[in-house]
PDB file of N, CA and C in Angstrom:
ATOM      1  N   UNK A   1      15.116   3.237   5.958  1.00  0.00           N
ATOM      2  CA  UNK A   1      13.922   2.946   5.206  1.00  0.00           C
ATOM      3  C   UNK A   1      13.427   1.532   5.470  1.00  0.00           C
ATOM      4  N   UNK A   2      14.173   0.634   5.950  1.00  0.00           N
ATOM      5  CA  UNK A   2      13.765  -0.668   5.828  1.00  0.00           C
ATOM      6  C   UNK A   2      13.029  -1.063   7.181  1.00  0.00           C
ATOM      7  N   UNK A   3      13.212  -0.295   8.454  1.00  0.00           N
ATOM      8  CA  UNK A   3      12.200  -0.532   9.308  1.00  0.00           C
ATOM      9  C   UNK A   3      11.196   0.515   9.366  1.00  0.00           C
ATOM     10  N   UNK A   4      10.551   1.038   8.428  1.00  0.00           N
ATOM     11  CA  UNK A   4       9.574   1.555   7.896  1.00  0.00           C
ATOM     12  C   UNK A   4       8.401   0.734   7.566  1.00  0.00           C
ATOM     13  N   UNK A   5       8.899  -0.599   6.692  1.00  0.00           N
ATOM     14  CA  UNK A   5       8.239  -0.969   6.051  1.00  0.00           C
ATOM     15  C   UNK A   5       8.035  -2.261   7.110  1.00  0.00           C
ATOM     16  N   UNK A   6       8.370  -2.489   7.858  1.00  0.00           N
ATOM     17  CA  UNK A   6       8.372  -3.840   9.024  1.00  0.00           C
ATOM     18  C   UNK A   6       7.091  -4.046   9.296  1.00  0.00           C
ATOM     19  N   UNK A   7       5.803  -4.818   8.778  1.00  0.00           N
ATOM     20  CA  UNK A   7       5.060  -4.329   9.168  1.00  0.00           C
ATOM     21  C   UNK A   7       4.777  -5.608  10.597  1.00  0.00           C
ATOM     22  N   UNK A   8       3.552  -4.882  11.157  1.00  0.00           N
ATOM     23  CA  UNK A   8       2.925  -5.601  12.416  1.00  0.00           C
ATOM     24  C   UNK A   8       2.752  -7.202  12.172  1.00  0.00           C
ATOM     25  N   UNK A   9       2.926  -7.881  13.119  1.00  0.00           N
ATOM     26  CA  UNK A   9       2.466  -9.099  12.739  1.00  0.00           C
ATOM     27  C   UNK A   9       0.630  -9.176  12.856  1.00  0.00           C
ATOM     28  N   UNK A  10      -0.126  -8.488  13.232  1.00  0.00           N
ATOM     29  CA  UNK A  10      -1.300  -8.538  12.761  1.00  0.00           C
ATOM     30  C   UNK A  10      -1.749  -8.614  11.660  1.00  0.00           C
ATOM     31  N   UNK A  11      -1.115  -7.721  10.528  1.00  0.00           N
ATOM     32  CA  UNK A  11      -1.156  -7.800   9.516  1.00  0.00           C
ATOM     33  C   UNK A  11      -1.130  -8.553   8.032  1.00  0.00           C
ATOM     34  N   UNK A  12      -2.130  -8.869   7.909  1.00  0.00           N
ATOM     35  CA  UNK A  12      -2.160 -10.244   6.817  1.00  0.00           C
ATOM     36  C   UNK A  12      -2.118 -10.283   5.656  1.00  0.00           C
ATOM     37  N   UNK A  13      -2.229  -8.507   4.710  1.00  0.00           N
ATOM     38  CA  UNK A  13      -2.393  -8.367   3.165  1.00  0.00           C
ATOM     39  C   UNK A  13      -2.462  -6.966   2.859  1.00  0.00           C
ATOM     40  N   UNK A  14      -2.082  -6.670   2.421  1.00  0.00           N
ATOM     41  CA  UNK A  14      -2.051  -5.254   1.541  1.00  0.00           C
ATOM     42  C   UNK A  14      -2.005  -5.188   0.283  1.00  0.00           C
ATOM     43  N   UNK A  15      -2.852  -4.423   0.001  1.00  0.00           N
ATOM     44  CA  UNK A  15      -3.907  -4.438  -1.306  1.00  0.00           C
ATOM     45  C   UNK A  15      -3.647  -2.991  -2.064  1.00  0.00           C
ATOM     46  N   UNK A  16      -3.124  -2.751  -3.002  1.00  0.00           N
ATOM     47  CA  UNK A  16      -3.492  -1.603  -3.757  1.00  0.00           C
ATOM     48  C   UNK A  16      -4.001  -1.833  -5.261  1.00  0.00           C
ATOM     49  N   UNK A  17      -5.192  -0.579  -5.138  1.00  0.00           N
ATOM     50  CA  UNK A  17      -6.108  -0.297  -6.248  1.00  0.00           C
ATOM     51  C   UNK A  17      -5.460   0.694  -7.102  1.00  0.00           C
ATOM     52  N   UNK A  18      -5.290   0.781  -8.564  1.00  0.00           N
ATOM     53  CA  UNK A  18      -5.180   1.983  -8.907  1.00  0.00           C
ATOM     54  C   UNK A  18      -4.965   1.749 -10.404  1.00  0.00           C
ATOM     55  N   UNK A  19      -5.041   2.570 -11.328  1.00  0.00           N
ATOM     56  CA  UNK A  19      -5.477   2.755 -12.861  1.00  0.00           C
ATOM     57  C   UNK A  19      -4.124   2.602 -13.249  1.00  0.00           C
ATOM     58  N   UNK A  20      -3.832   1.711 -14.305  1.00  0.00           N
ATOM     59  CA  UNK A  20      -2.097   1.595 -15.010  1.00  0.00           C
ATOM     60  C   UNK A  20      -1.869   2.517 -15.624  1.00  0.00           C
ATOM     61  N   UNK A  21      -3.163   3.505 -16.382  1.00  0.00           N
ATOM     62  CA  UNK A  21      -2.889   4.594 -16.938  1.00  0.00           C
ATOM     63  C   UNK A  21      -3.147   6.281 -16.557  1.00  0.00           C
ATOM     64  N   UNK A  22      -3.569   5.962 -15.891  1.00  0.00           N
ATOM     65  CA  UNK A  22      -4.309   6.923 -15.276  1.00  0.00           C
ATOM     66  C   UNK A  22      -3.565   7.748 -14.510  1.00  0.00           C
ATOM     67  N   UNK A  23      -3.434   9.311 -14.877  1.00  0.00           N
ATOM     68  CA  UNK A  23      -3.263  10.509 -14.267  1.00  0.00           C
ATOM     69  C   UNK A  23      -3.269  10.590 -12.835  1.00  0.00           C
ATOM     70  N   UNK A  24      -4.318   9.873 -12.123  1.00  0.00           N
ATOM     71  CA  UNK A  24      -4.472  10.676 -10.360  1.00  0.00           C
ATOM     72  C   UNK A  24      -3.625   9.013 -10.070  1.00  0.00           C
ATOM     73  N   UNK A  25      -3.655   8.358 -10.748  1.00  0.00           N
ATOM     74  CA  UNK A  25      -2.643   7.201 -10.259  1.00  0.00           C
ATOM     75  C   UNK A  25      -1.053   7.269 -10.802  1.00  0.00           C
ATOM     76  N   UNK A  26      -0.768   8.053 -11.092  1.00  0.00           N
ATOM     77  CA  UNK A  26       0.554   8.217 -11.681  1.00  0.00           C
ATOM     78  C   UNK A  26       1.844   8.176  -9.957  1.00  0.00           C
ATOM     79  N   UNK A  27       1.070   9.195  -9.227  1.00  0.00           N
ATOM     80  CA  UNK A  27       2.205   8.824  -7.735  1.00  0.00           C
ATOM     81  C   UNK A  27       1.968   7.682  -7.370  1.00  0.00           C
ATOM     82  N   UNK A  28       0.968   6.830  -7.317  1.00  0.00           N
ATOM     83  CA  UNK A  28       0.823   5.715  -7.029  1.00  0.00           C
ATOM     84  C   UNK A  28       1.807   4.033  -7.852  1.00  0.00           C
ATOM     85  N   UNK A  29       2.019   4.514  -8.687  1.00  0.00           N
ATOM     86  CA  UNK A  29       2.821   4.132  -9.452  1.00  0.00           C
ATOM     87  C   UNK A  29       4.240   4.085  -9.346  1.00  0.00           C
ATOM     88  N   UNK A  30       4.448   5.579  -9.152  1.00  0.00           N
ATOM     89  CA  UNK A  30       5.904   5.281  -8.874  1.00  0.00           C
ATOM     90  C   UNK A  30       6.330   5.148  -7.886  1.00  0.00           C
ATOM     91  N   UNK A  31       5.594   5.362  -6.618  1.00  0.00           N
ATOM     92  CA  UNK A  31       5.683   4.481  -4.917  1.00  0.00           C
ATOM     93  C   UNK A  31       5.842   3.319  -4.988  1.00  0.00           C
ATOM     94  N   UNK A  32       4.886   2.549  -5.828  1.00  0.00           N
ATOM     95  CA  UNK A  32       4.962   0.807  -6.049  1.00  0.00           C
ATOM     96  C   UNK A  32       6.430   0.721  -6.631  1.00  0.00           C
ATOM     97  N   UNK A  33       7.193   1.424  -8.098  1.00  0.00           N
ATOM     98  CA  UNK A  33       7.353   0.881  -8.547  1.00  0.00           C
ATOM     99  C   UNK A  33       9.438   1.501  -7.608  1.00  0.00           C
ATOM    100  N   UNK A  34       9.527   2.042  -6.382  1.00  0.00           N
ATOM    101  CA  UNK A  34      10.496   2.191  -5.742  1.00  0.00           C
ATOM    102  C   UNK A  34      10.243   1.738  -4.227  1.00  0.00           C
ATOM    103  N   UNK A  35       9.197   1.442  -4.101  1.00  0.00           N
ATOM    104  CA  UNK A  35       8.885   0.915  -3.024  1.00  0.00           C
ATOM    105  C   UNK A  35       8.709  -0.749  -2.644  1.00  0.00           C
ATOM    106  N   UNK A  36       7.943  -0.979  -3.484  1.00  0.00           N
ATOM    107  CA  UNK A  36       8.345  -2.858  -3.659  1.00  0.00           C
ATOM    108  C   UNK A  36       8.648  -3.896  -3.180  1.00  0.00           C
ATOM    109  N   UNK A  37       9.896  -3.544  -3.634  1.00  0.00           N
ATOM    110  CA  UNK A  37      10.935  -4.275  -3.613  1.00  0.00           C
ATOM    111  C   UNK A  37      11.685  -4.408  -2.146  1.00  0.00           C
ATOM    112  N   UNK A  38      11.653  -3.346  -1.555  1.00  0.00           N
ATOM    113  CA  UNK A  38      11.806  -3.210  -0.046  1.00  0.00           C
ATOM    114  C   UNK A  38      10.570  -4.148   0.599  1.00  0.00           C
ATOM    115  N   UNK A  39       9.660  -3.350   0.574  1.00  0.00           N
ATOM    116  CA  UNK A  39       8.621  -3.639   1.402  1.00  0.00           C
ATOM    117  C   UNK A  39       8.543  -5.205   1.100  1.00  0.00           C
ATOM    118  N   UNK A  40       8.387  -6.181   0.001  1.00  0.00           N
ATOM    119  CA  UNK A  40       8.516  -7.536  -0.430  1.00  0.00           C
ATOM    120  C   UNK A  40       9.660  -7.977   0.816  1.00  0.00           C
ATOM    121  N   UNK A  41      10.693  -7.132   0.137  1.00  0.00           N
ATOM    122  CA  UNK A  41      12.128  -7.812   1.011  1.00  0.00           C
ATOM    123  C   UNK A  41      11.737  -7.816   2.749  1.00  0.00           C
ATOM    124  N   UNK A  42      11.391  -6.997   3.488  1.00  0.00           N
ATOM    125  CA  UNK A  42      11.181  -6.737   4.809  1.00  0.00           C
ATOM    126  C   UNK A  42      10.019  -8.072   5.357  1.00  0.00           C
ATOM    127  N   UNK A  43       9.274  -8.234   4.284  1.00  0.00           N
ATOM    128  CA  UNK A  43       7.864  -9.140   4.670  1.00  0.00           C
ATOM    129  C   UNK A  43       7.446  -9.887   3.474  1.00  0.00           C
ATOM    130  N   UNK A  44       8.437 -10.775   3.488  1.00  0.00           N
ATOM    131  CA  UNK A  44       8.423 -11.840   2.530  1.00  0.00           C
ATOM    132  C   UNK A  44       7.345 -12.682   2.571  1.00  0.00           C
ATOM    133  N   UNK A  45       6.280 -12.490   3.450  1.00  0.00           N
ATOM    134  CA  UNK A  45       5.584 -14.223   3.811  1.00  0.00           C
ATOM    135  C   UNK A  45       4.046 -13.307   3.947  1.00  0.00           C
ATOM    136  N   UNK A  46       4.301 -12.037   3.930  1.00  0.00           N
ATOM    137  CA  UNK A  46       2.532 -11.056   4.094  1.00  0.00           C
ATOM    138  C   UNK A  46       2.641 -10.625   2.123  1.00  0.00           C
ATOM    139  N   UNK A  47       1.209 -11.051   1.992  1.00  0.00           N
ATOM    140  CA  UNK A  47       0.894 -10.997   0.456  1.00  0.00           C
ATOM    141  C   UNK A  47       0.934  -9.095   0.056  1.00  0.00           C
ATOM    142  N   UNK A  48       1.421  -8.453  -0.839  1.00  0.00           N
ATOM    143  CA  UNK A  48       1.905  -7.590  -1.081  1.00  0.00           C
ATOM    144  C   UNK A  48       0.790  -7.524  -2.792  1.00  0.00           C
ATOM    145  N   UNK A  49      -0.440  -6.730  -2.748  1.00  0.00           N
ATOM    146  CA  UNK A  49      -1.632  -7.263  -4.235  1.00  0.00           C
ATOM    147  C   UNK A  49      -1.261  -5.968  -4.280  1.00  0.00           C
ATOM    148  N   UNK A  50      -1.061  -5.824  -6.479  1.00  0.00           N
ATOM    149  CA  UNK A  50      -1.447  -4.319  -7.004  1.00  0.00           C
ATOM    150  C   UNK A  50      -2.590  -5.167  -8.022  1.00  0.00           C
ATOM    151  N   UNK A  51      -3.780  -4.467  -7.851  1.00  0.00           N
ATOM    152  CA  UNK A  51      -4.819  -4.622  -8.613  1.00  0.00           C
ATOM    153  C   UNK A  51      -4.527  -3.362  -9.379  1.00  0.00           C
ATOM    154  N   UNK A  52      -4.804  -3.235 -10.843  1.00  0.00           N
ATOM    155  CA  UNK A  52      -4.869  -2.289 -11.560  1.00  0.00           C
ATOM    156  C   UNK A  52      -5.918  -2.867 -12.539  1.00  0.00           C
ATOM    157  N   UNK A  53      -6.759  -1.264 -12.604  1.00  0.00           N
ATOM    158  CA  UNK A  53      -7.889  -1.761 -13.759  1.00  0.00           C
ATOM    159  C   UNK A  53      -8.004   0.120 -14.105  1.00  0.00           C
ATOM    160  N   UNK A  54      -8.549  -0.494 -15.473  1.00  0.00           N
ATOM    161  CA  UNK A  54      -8.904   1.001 -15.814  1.00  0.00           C
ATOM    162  C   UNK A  54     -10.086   2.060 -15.239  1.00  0.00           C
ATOM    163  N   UNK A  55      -8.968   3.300 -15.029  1.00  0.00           N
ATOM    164  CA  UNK A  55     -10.553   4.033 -14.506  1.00  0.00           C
ATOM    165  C   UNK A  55     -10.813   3.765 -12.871  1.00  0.00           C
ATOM    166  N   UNK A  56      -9.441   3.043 -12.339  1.00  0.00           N
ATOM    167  CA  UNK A  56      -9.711   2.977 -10.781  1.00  0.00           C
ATOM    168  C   UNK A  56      -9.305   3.916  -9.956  1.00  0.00           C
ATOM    169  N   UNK A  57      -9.448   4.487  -9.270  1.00  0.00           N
ATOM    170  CA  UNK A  57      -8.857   5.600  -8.326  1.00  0.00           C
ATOM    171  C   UNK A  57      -8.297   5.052  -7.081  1.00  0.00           C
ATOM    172  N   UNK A  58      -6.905   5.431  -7.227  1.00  0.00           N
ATOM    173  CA  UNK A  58      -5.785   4.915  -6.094  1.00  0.00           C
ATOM    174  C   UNK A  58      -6.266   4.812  -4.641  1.00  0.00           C
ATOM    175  N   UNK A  59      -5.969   3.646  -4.123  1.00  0.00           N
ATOM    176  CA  UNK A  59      -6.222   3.506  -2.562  1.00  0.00           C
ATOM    177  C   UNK A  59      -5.708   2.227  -2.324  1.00  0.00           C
ATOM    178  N   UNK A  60      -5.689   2.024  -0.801  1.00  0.00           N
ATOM    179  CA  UNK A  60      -4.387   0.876  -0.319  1.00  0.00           C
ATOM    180  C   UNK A  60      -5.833   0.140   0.586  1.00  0.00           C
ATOM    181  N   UNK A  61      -5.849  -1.222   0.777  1.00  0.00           N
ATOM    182  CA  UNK A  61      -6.585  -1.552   1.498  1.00  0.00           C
ATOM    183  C   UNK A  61      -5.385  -2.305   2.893  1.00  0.00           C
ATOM    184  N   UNK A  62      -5.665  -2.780   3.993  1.00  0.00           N
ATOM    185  CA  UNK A  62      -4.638  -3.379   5.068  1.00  0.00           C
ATOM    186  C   UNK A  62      -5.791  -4.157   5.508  1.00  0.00           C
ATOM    187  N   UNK A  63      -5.618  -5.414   5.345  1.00  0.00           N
ATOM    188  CA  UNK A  63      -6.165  -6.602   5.940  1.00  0.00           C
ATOM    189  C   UNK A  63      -5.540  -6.960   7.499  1.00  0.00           C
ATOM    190  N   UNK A  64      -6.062  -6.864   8.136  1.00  0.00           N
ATOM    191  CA  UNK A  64      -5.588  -7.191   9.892  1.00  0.00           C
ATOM    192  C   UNK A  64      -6.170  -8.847  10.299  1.00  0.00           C
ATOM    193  N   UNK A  65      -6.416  -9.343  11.183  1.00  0.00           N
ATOM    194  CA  UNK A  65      -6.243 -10.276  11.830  1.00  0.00           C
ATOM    195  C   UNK A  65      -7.865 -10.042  12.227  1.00  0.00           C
ATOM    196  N   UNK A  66      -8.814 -11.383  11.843  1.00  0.00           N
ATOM    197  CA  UNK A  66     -10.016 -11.460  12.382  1.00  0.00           C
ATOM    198  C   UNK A  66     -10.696 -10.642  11.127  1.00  0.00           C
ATOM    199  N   UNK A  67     -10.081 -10.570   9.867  1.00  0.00           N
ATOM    200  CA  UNK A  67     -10.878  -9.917   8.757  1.00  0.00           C
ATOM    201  C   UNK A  67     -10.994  -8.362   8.586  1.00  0.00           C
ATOM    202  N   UNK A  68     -10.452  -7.762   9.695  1.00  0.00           N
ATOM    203  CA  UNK A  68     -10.630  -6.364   9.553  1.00  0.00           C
ATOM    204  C   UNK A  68     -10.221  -5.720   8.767  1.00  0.00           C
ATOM    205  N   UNK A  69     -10.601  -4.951   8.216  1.00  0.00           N
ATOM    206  CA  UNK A  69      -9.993  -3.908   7.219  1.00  0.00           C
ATOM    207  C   UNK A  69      -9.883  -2.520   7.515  1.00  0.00           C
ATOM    208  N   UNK A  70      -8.578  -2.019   6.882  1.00  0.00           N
ATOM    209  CA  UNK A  70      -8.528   0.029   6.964  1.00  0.00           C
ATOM    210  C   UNK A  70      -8.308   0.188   5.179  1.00  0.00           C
ATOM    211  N   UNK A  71      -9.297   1.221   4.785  1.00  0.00           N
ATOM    212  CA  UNK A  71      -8.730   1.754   3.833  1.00  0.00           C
ATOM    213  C   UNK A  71      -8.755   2.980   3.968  1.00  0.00           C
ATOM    214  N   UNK A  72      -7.857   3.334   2.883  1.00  0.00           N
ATOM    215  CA  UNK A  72      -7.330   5.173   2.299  1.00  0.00           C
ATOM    216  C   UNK A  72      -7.472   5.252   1.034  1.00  0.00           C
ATOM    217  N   UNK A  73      -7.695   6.500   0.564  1.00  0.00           N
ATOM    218  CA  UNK A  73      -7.266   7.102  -0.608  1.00  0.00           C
ATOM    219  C   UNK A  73      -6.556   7.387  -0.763  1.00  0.00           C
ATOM    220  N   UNK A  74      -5.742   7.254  -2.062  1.00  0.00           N
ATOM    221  CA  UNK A  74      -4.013   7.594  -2.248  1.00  0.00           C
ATOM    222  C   UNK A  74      -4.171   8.685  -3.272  1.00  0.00           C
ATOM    223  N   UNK A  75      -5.971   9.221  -3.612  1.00  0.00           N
ATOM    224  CA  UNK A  75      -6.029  10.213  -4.514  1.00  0.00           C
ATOM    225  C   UNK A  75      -5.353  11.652  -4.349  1.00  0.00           C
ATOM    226  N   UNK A  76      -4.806  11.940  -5.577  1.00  0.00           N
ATOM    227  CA  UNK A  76      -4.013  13.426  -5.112  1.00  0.00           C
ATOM    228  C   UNK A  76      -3.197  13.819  -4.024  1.00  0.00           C
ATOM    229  N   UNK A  77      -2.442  12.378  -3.627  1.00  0.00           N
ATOM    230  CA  UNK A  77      -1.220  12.123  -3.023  1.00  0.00           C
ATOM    231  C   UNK A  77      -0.205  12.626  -3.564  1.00  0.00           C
ATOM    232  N   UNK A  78       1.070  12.975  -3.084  1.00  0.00           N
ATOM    233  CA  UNK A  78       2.267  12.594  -3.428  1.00  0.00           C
ATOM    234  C   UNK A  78       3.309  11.256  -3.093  1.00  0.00           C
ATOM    235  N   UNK A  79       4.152  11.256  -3.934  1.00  0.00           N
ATOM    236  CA  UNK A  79       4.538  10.268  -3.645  1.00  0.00           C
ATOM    237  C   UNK A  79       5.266  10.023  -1.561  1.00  0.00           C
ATOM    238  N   UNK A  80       5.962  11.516  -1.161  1.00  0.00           N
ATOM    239  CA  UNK A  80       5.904  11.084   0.137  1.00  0.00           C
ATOM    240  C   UNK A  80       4.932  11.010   0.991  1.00  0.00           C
ATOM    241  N   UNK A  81       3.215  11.941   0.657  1.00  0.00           N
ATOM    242  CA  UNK A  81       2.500  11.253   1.247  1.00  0.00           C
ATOM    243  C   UNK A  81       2.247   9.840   1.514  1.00  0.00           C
ATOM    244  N   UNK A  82       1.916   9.109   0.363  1.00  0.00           N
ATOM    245  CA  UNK A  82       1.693   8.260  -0.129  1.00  0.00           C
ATOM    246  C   UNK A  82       2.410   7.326   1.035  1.00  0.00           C
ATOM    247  N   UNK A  83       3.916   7.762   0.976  1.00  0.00           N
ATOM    248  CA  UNK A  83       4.540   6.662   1.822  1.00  0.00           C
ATOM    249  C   UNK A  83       4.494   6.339   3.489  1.00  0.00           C
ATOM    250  N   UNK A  84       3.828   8.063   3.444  1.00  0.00           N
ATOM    251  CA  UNK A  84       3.138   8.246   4.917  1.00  0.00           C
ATOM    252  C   UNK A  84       2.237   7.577   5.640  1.00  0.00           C
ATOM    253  N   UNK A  85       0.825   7.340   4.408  1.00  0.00           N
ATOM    254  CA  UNK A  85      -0.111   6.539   4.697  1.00  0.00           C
ATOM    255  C   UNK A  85       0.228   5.188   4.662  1.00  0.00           C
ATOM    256  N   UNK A  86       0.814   4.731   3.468  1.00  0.00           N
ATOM    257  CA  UNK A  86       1.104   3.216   3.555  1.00  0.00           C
ATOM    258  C   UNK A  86       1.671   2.850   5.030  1.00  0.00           C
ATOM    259  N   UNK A  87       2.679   3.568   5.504  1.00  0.00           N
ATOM    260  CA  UNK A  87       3.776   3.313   7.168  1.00  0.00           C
ATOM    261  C   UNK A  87       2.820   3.468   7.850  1.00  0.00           C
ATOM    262  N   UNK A  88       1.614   4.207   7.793  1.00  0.00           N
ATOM    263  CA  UNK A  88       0.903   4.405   8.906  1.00  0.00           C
ATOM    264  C   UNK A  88      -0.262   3.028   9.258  1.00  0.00           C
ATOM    265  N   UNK A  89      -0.900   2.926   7.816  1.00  0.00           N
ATOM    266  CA  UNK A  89      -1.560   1.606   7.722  1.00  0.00           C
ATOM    267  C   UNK A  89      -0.570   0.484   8.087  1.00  0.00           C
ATOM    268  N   UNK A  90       0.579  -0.214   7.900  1.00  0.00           N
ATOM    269  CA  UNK A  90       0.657  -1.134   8.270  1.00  0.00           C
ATOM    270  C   UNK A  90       1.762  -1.000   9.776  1.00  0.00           C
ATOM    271  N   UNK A  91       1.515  -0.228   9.926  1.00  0.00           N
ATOM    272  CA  UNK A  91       2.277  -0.241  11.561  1.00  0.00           C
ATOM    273  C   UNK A  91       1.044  -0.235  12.469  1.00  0.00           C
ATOM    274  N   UNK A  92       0.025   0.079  12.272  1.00  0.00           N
ATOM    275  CA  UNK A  92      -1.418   0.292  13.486  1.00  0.00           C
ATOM    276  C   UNK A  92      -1.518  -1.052  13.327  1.00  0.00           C
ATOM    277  N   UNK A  93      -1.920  -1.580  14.456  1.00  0.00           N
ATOM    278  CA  UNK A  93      -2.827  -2.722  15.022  1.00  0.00           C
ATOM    279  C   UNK A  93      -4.195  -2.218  15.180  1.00  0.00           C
ATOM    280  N   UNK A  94      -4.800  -3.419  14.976  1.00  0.00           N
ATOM    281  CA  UNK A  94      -6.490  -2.745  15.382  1.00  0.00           C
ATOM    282  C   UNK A  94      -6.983  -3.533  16.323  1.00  0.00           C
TER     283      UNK A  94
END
């Protein structure tokens, strides 16, 4: 699991959106809240943001190098999707 989370050195920030209470954010939740702690540990020095606000619908943003951005929806994910997209976003270079 831990070179999963290795991400690219292009990679400058990862961002997740998603509702603290909220139903379609509930897998999103518990990805963050077993996932973390790894992903922190692997890439101590790339900023790791959970924005939560009410009423937001789950999605991951990946900040790259030169400002670029990828986002996804993490709506009506599961949690191993979920972990699919995140590995996939921060392993691509753009």
């Amino acid at each position: 699991m831990a070179s999963k989370y290795a991400f690219t050195q292009s990679l400058k920030e990862v961002r997740f959106l998603f509702c603290h209470t909220g139903e379609a954010s509930a897998a999103t939740r518990t990805f963050l809240t077993r996932a973390y702690p790894t992903m922190k540990k692997n890439n101590p020095y790339t900023p790791i943001l959970m924005r939560e606000a009410a009423g937001t619908l789950p999605k991951i943003y990946a900040r790259y190098d030169f400002g670029k951005e990828k986002s996804q929806s993490l709506e009506g994910l599961s949690d191993k999707q979920i972990e699919e997209a995140v590995t996939t976003l921060v392993k691509n270079e753009i």
